[in-house]
N, C-alpha and C. Protein backbone atom coordinates (compact mmCIF):
# COMPACT_ATOMS: atom_id res chain seq x y z
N UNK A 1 -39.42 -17.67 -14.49
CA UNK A 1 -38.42 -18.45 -13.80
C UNK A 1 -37.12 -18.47 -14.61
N UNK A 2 -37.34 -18.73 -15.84
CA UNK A 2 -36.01 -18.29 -16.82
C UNK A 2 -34.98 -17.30 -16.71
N UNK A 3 -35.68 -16.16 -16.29
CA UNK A 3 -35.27 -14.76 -16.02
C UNK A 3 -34.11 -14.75 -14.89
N UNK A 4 -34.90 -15.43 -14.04
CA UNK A 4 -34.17 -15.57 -12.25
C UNK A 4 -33.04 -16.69 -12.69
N UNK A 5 -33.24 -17.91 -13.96
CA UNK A 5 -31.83 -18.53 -14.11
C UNK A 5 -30.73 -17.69 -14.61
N UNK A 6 -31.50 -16.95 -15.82
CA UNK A 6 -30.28 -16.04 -16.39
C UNK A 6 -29.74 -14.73 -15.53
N UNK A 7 -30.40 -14.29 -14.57
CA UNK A 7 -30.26 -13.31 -13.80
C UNK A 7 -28.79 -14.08 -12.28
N UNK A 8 -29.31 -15.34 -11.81
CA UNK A 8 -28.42 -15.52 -11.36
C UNK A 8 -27.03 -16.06 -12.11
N UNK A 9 -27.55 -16.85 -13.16
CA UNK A 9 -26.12 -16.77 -13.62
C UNK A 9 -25.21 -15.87 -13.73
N UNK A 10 -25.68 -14.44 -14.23
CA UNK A 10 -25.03 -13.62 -14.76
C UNK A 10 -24.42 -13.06 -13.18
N UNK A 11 -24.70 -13.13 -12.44
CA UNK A 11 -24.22 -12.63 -10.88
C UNK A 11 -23.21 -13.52 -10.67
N UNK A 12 -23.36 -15.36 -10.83
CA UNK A 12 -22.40 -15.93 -10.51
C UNK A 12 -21.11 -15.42 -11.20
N UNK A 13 -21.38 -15.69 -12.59
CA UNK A 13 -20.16 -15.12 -14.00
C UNK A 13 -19.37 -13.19 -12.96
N UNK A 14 -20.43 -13.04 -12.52
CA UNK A 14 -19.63 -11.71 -12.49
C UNK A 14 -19.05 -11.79 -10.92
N UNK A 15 -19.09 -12.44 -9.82
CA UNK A 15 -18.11 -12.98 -8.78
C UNK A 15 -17.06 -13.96 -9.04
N UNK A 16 -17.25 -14.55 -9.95
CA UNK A 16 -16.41 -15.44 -10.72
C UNK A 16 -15.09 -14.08 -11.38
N UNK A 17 -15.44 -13.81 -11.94
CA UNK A 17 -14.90 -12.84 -12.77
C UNK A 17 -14.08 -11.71 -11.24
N UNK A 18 -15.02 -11.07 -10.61
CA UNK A 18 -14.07 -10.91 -9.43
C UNK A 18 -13.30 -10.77 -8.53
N UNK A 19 -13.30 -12.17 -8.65
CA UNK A 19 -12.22 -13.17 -7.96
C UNK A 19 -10.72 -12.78 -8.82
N UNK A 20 -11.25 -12.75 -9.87
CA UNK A 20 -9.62 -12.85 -11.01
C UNK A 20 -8.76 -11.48 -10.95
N UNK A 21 -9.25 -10.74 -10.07
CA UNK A 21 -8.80 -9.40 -10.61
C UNK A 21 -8.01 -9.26 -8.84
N UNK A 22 -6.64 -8.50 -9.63
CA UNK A 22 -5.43 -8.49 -8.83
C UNK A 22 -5.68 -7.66 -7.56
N UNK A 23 -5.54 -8.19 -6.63
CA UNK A 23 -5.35 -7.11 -5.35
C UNK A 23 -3.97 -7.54 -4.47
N UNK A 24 -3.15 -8.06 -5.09
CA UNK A 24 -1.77 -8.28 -4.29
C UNK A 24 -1.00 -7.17 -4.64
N UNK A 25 0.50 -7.42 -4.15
CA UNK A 25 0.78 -5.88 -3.86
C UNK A 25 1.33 -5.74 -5.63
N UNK A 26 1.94 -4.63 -6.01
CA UNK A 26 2.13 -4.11 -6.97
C UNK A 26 3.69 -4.91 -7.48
N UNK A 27 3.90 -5.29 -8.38
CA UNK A 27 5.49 -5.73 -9.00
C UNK A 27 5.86 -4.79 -9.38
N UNK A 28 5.31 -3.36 -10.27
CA UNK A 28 5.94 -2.18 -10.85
C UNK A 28 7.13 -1.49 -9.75
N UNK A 29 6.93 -1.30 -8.55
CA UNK A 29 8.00 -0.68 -8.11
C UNK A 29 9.45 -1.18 -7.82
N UNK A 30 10.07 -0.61 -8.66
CA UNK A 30 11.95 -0.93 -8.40
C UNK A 30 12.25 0.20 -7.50
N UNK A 31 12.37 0.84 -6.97
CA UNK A 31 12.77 1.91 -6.48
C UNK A 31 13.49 1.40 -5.01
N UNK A 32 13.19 0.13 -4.67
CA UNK A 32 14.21 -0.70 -3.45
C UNK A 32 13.18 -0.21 -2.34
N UNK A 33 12.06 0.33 -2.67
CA UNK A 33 11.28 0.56 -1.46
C UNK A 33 10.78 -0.26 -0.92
N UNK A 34 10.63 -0.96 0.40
CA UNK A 34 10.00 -2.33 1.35
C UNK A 34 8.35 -2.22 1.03
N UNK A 35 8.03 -0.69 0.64
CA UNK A 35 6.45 -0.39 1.21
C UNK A 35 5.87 -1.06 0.19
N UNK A 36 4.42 -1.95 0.18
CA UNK A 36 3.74 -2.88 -0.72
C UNK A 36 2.56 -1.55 -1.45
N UNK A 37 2.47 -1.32 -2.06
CA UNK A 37 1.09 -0.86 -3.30
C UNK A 37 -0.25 -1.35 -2.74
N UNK A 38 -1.07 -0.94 -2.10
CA UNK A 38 -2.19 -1.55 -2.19
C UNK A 38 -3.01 -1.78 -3.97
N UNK A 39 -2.42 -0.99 -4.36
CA UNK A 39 -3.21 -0.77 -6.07
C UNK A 39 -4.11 -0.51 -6.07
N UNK A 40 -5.29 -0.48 -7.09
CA UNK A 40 -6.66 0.28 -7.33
C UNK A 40 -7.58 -0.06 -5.66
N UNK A 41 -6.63 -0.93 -4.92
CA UNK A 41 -7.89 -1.56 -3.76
C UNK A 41 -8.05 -0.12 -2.34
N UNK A 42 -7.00 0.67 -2.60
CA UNK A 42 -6.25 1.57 -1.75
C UNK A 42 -7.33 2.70 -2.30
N UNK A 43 -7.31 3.81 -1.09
CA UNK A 43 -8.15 5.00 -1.23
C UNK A 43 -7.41 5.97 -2.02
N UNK A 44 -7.89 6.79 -2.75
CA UNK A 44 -6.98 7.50 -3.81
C UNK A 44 -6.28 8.77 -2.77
N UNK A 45 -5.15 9.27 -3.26
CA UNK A 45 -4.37 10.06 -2.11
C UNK A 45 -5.09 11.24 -1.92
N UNK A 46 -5.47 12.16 -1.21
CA UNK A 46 -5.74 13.58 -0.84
C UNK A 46 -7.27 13.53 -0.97
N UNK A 47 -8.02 12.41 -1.04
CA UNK A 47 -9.28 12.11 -0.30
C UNK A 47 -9.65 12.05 0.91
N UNK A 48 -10.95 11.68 1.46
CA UNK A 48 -11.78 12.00 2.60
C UNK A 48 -11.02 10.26 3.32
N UNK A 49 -11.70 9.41 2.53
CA UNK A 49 -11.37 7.89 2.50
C UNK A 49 -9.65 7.68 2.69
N UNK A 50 -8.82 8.73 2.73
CA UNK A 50 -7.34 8.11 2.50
C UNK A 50 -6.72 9.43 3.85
N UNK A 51 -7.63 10.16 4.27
CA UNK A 51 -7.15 10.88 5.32
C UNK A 51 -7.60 9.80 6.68
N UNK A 52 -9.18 9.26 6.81
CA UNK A 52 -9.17 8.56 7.05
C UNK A 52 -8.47 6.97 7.53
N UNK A 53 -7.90 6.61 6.48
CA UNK A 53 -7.23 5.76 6.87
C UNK A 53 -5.63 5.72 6.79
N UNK A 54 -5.70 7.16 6.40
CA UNK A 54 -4.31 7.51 7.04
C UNK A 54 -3.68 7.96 8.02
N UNK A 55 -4.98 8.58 8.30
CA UNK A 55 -4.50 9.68 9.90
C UNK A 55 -5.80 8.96 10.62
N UNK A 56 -6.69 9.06 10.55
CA UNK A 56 -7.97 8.94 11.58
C UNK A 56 -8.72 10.19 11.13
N UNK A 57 -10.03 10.54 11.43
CA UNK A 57 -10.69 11.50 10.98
C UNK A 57 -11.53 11.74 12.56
N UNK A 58 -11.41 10.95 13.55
CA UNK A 58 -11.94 11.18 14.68
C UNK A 58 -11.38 11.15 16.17
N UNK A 59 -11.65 12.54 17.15
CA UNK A 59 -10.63 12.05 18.42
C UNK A 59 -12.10 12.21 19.35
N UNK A 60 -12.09 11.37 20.23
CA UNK A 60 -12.57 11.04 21.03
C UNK A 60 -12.87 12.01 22.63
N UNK A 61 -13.36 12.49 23.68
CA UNK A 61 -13.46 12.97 24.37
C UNK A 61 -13.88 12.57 25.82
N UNK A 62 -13.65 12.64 26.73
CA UNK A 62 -14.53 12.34 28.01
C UNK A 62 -15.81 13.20 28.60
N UNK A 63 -16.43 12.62 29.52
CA UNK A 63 -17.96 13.59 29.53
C UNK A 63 -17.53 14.44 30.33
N UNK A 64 -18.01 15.68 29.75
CA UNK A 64 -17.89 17.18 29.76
C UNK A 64 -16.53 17.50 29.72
N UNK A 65 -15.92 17.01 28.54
CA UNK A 65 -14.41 17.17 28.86
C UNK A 65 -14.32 17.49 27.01
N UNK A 66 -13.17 18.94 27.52
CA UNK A 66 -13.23 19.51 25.76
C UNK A 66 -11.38 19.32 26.06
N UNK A 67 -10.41 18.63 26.84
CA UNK A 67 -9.10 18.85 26.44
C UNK A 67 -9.34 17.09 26.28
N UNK A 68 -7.26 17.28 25.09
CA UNK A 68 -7.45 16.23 24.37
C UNK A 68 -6.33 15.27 25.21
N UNK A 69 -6.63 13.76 24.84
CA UNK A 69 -6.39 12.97 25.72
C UNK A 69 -4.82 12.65 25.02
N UNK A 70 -3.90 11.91 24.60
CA UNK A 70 -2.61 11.62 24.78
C UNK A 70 -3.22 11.08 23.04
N UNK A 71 -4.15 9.95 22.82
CA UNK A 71 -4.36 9.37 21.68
C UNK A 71 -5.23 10.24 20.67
N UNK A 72 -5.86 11.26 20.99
CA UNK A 72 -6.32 12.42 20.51
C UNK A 72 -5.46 12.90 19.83
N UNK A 73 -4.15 13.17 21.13
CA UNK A 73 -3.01 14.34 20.23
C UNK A 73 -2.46 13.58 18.83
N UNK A 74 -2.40 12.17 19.12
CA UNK A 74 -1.59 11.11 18.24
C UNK A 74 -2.18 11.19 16.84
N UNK A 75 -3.22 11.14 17.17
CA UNK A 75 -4.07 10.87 15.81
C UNK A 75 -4.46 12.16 15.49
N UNK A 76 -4.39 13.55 15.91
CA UNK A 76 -4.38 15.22 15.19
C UNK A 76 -2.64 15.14 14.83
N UNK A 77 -2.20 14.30 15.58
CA UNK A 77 -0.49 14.70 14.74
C UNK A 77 -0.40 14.17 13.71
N UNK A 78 -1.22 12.94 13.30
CA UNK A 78 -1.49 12.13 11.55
C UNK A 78 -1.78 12.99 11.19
N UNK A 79 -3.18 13.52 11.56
CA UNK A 79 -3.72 14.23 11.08
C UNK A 79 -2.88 15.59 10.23
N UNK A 80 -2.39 16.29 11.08
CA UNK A 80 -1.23 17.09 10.87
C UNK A 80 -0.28 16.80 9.82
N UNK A 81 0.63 16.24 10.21
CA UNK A 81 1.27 15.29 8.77
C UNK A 81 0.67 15.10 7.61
N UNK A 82 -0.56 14.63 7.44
CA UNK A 82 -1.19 14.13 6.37
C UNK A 82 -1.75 15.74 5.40
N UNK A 83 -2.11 16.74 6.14
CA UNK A 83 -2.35 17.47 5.96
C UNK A 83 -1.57 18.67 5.40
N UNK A 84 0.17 18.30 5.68
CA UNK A 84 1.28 18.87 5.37
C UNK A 84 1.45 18.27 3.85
N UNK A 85 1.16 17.15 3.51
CA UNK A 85 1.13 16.48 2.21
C UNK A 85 0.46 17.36 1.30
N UNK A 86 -0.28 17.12 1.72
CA UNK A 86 -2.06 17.88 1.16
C UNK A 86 -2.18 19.72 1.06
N UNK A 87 -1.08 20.36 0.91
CA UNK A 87 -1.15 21.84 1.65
C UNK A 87 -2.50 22.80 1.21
N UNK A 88 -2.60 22.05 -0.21
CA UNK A 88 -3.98 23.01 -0.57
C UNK A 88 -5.46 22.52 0.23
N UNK A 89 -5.60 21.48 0.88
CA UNK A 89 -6.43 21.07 1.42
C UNK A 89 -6.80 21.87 2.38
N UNK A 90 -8.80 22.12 2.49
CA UNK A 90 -9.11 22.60 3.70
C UNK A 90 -9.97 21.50 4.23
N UNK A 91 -10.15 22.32 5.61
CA UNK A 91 -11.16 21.09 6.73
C UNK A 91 -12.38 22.21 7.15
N UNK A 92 -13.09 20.90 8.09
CA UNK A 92 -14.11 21.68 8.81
C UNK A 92 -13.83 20.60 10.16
N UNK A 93 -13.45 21.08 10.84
CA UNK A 93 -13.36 20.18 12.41
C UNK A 93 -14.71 20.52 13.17
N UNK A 94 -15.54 19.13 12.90
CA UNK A 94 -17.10 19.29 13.69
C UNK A 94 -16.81 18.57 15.48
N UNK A 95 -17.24 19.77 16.24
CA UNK A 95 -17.35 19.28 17.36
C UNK A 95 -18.90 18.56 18.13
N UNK A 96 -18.61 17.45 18.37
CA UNK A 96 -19.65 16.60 18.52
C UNK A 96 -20.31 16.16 20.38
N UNK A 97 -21.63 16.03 20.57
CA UNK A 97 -21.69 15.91 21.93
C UNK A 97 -21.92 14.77 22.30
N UNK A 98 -22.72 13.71 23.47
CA UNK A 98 -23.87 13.22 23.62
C UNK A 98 -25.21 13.96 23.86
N UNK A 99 -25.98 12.79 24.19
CA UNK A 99 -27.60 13.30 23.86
C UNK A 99 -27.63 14.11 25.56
N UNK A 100 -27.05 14.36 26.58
CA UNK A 100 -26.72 14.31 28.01
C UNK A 100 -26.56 16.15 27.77
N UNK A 101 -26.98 16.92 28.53
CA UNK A 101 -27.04 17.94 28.62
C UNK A 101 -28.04 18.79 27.67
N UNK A 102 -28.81 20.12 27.86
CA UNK A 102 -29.08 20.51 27.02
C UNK A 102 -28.98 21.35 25.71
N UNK A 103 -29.53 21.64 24.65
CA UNK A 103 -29.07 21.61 23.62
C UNK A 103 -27.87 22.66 23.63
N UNK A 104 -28.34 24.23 24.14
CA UNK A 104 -27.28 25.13 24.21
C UNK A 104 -25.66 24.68 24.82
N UNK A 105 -25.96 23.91 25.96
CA UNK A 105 -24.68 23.17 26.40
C UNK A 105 -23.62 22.70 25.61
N UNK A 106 -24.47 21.70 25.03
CA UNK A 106 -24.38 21.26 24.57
C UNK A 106 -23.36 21.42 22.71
N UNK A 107 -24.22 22.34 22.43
CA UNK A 107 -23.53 23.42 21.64
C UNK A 107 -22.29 24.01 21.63
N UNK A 108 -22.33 24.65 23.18
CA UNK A 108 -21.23 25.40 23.40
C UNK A 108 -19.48 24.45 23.83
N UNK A 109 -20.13 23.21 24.14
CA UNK A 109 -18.99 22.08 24.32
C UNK A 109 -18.44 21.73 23.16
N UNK A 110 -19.64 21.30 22.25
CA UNK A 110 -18.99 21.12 21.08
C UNK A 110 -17.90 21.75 20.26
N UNK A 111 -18.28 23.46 20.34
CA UNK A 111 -17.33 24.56 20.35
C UNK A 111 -16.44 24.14 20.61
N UNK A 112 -16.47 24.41 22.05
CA UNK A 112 -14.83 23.85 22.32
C UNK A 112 -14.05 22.69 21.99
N UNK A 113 -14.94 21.24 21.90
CA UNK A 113 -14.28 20.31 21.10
C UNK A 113 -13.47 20.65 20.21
N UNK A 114 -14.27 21.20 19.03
CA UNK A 114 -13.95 21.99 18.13
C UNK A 114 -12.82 22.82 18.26
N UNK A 115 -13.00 23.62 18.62
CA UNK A 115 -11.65 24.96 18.93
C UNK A 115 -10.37 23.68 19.36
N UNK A 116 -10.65 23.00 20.72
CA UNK A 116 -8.87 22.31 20.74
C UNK A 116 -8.42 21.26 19.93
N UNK A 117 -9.30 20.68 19.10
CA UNK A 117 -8.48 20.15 17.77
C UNK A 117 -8.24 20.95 17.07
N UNK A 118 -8.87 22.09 16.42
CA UNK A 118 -8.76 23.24 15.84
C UNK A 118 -7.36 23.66 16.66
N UNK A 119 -6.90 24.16 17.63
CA UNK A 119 -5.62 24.85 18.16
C UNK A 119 -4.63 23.67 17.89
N UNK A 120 -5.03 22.47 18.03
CA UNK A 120 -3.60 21.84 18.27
C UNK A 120 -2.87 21.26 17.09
N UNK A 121 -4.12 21.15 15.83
CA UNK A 121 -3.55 20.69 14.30
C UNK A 121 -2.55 22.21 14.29
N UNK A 122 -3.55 23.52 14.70
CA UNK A 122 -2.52 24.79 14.46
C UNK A 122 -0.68 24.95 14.79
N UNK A 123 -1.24 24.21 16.15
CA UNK A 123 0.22 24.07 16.56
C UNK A 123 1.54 23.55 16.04
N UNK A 124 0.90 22.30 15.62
CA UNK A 124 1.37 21.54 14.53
C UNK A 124 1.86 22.20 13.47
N UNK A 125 1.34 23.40 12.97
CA UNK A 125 1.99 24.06 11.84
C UNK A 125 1.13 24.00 10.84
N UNK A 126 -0.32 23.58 11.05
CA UNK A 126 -1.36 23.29 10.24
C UNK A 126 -1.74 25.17 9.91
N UNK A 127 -1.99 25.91 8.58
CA UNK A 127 -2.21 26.99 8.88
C UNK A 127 -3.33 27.08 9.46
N UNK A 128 -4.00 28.21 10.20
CA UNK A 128 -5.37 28.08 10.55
C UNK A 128 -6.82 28.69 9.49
N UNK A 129 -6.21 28.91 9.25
CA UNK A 129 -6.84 29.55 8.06
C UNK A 129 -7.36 28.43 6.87
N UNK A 130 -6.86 27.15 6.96
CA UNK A 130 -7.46 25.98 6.26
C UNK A 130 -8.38 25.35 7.09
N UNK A 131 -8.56 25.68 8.51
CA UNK A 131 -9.36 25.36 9.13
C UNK A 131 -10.94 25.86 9.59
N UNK A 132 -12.14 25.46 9.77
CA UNK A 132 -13.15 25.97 9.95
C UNK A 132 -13.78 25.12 10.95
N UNK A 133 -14.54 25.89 11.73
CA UNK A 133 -15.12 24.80 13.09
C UNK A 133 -15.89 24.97 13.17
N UNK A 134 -17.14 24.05 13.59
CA UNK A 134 -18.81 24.16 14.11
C UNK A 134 -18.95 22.98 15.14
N UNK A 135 -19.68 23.28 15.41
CA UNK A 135 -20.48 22.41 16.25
C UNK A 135 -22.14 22.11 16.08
N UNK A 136 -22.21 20.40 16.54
CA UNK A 136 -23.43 20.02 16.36
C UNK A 136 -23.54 19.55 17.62
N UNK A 137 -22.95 19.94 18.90
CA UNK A 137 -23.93 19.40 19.76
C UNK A 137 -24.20 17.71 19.74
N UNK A 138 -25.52 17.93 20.16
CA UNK A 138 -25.68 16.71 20.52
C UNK A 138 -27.13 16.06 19.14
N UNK A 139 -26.77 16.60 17.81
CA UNK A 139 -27.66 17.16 16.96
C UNK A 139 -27.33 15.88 16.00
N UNK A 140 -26.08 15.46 15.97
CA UNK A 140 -25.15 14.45 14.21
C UNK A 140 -24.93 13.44 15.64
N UNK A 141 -25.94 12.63 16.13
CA UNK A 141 -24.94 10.89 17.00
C UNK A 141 -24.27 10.50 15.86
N UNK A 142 -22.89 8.99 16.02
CA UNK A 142 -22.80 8.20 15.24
C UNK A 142 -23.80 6.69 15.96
N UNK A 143 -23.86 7.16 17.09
CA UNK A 143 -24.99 5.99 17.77
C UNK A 143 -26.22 6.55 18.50
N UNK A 144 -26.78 6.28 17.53
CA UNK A 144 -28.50 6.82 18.08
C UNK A 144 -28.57 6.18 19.79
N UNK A 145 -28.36 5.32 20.17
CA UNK A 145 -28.73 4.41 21.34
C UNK A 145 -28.25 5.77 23.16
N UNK A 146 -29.16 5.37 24.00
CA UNK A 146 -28.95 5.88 25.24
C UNK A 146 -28.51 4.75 25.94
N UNK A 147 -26.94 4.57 26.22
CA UNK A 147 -25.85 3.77 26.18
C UNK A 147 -24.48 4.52 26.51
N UNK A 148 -23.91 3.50 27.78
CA UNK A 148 -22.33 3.93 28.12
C UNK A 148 -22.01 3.98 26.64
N UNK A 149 -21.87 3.20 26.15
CA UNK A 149 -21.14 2.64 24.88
C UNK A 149 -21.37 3.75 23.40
N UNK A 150 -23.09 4.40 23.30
CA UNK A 150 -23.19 5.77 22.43
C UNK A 150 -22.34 6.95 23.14
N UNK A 151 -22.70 6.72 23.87
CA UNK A 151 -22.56 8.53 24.69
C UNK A 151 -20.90 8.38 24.31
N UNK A 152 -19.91 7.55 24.53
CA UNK A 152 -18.60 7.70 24.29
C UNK A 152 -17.92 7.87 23.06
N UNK A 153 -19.07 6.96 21.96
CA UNK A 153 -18.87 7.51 20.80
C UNK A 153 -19.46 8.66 19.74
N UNK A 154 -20.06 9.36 20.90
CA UNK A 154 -20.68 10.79 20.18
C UNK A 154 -19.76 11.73 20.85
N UNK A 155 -19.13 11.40 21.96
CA UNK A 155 -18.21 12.61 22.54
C UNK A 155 -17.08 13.24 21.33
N UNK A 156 -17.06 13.94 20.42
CA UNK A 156 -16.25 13.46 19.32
C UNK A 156 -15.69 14.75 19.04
N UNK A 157 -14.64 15.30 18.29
CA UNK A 157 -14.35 15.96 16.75
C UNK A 157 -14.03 14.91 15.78
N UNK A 158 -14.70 15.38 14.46
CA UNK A 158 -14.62 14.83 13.79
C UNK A 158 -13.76 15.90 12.41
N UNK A 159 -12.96 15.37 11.88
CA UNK A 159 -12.35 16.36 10.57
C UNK A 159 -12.34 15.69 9.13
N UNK A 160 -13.23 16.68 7.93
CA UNK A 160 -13.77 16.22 7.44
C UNK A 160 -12.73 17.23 5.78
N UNK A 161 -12.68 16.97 5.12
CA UNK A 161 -12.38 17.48 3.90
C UNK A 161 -13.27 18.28 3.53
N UNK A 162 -13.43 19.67 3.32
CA UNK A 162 -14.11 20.92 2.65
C UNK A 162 -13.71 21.18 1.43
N UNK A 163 -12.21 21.15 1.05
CA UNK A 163 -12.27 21.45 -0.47
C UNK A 163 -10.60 21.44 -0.90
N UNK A 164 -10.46 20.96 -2.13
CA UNK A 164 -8.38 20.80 -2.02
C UNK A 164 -8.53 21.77 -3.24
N UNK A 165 -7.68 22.69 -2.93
CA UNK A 165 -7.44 23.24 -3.56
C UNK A 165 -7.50 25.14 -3.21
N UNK A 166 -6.87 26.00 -4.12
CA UNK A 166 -7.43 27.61 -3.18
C UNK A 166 -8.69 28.00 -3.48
C-alpha cells in the first residue's frame, strides 16, 4: 500500500509540475509579426503532424464518385502550398473505398481516387514525380462500422509523407 502512496504521489508532483510549463504564445519574436508561436506545443515544420494540421491530409468523396468536390480542391490547394514549402518532400496519395462494392471495384475506384488528387496537387505545380499512388480499396476503413456515417468516412484520399528529402 506504501508503494501505491508513493506511486501516486509521484504522478500528482509530476501534473503539478505540468501545469508550470509555458504553452502561451512566444515573447521572442520582434519582427512586428501579428502571428502567435505555438512553441514546443506546435507540430514540428515538414512533418506528417504539421502537414496535417496545416493543409489537411484527407479529401473526402461521394459514393462511386472519384471527381473532387469544391472542399477537396481547397484542402489539395493547402495541400499544394504546404508542399511548395517542403520541395524535397515526397507523398504517397492512398485512395480509399467503403466496404460497398466488391473488392476489385473497389480497388479500381480507389485508383482513381488516387490518380485525381494525384492530377490536381500536379496542377498545382506539385512535381509529379514526388508523388506515388495506391489504392486500398475497401481494405484500410477509418470506421470499421456498416453506417451512412463509415461509408462517408472511408470514401477517402488520404496523403501521407514518404520521405523529405532526394
Amino acid at each position: 500500500m506504501t508503494n501505491f502512496f508513493k506511486l501516486a504521489g509521484a504522478a500528482a508532483v509530476l501534473v503539478l509540475l505540468s501545469a508550470c510549463v509555458g504553452t502561451g504564445p512566444s515573447l521572442s519574436d520582434t519582427s512586428g509579426d501579428t502571428t502567435v508561436s505555438t512553441g514546443p506545443t506546435g507540430p514540428v515544420p515538414g512533418t506528417q503532424a504539421d502537414l496535417e494540421d496545416s493543409a489537411g491530409h484527407r479529401v473526402f468523396f461521394g459514393f462511386n464518385e472519384y471527381t473532387l468536390t469544391s472542399q477537396a480542391q481547397a484542402t489539395l490547394a493547402r495541400q499544394a502550398a504546404w508542399l511548395q514549402e517542403y520541395p524535397e518532400t515526397r507523398i504517397i496519395v492512398a485512395g480509399n473505398c467503403d466496404e460497398r462494392g466488391t473488392r476489385e471495384y473497389n480497388l479500381a475506384l480507389g485508383a482513381r481516387r488516387a490518380e485525381a488528387a494525384r492530377a490536381y496537387l500536379s496542377s498545382l505545380g506539385v512535381d509529379s514525380s514526388r508523388i506515388t499512388t495506391v489504392s486500398y480499396g475497401k481494405e484500410r476503413p477509418l470506421d470499421p462500422r456498416s453506417t451512412e456515417e463509415a461509408w462517408s468516412l472511408n470514401r477517402n484520399s488520404t496523403t501521407s509523407i514518404t520521405s523529405v528529402g532526394s
